[in-house]
Protein backbone atom coordinates (compact mmCIF):
# COMPACT_ATOMS: atom_id res chain seq x y z
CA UNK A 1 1.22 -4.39 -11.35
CA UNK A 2 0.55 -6.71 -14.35
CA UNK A 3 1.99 -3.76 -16.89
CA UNK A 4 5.60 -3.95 -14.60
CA UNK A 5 5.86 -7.78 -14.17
CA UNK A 6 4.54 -10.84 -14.69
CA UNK A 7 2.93 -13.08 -12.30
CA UNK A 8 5.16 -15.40 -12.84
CA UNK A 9 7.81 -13.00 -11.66
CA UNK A 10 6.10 -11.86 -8.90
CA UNK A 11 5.75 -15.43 -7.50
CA UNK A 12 9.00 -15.94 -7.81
CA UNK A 13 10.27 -13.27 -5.43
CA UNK A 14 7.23 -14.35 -3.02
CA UNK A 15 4.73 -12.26 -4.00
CA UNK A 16 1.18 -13.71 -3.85
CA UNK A 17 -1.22 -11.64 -4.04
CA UNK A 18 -1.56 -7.98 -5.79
CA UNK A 19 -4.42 -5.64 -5.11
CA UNK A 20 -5.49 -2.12 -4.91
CA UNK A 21 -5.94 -0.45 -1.31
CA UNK A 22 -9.53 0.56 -1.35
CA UNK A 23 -10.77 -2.57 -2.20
CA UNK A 24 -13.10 -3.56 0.92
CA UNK A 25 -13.61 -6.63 -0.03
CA UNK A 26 -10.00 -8.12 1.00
CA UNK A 27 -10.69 -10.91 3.66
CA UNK A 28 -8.14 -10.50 6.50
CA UNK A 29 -4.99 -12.60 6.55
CA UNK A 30 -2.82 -11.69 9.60
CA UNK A 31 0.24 -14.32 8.44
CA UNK A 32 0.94 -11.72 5.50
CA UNK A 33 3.17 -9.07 4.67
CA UNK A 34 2.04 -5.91 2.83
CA UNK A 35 3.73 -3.51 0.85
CA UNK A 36 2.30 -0.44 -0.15
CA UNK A 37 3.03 1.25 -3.32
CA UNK A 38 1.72 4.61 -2.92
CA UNK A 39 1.40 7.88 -4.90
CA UNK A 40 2.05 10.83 -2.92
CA UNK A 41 -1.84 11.96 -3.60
CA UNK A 42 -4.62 12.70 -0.66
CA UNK A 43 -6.99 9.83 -1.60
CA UNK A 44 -3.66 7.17 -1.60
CA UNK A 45 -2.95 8.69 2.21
CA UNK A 46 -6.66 8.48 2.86
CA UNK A 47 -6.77 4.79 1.71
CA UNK A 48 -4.03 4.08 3.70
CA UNK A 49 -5.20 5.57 6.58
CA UNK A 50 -8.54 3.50 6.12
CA UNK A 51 -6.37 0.35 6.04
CA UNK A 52 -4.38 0.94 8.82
CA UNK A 53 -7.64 1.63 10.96
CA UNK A 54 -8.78 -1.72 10.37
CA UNK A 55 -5.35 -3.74 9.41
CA UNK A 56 -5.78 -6.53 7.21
CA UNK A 57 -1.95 -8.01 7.27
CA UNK A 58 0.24 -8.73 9.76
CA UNK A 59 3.22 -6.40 9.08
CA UNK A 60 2.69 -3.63 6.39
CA UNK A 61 5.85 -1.89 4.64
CA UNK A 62 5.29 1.58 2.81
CA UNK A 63 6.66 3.08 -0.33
CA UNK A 64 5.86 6.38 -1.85
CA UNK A 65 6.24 6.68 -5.81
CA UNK A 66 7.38 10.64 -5.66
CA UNK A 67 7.88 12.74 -2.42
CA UNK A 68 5.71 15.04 -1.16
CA UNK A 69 7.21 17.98 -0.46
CA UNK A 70 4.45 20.09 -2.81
CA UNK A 71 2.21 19.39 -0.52
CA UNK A 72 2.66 19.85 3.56
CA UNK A 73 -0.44 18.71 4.54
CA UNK A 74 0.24 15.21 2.94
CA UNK A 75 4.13 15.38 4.03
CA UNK A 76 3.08 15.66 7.59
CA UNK A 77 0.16 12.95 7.40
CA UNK A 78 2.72 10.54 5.76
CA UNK A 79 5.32 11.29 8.06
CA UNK A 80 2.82 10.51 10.96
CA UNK A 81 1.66 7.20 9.56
């Protein structure tokens, strides 16, 4: 995220914290919001799925950097989560 925007930026559309999917080390905070910025790839899907097995956030919005058409196995598993 740094290399798109600056913190500064960020904070002032109310973003306050940035951080990669798979890291396991996020504590839980329920009274957040997540959005998801996602590559179309099987190990983004996977981490998501991971994440949404043991939710972190209270509300979690998803967005997908190219489609996924190429590839039906990951259309389908996106469409389903």
């Amino acid at each position: 995220m740094s290399l798109s925007a600056t913190q500064s930026t960020l904070l002032s559309h109310q973003v306050y914290l940035t951080d990669k999917i798979d890291n396991v080390k996020r504590e839980r905070m329920p009274h957040l919001k997540c959005v998801c910025f996602l590559r179309a790839s099987e190990s983004s899907i996977k981490a998501l799925e991971d994440e949404l097995k043991e939710p972190k956030y209270g509300e979690y919005y998803l967005c997908q950097s190219v489609h996924s058409q190429d590839n039906p196995n990951l259309r389908s598993r996106a469409e389903f989560l």
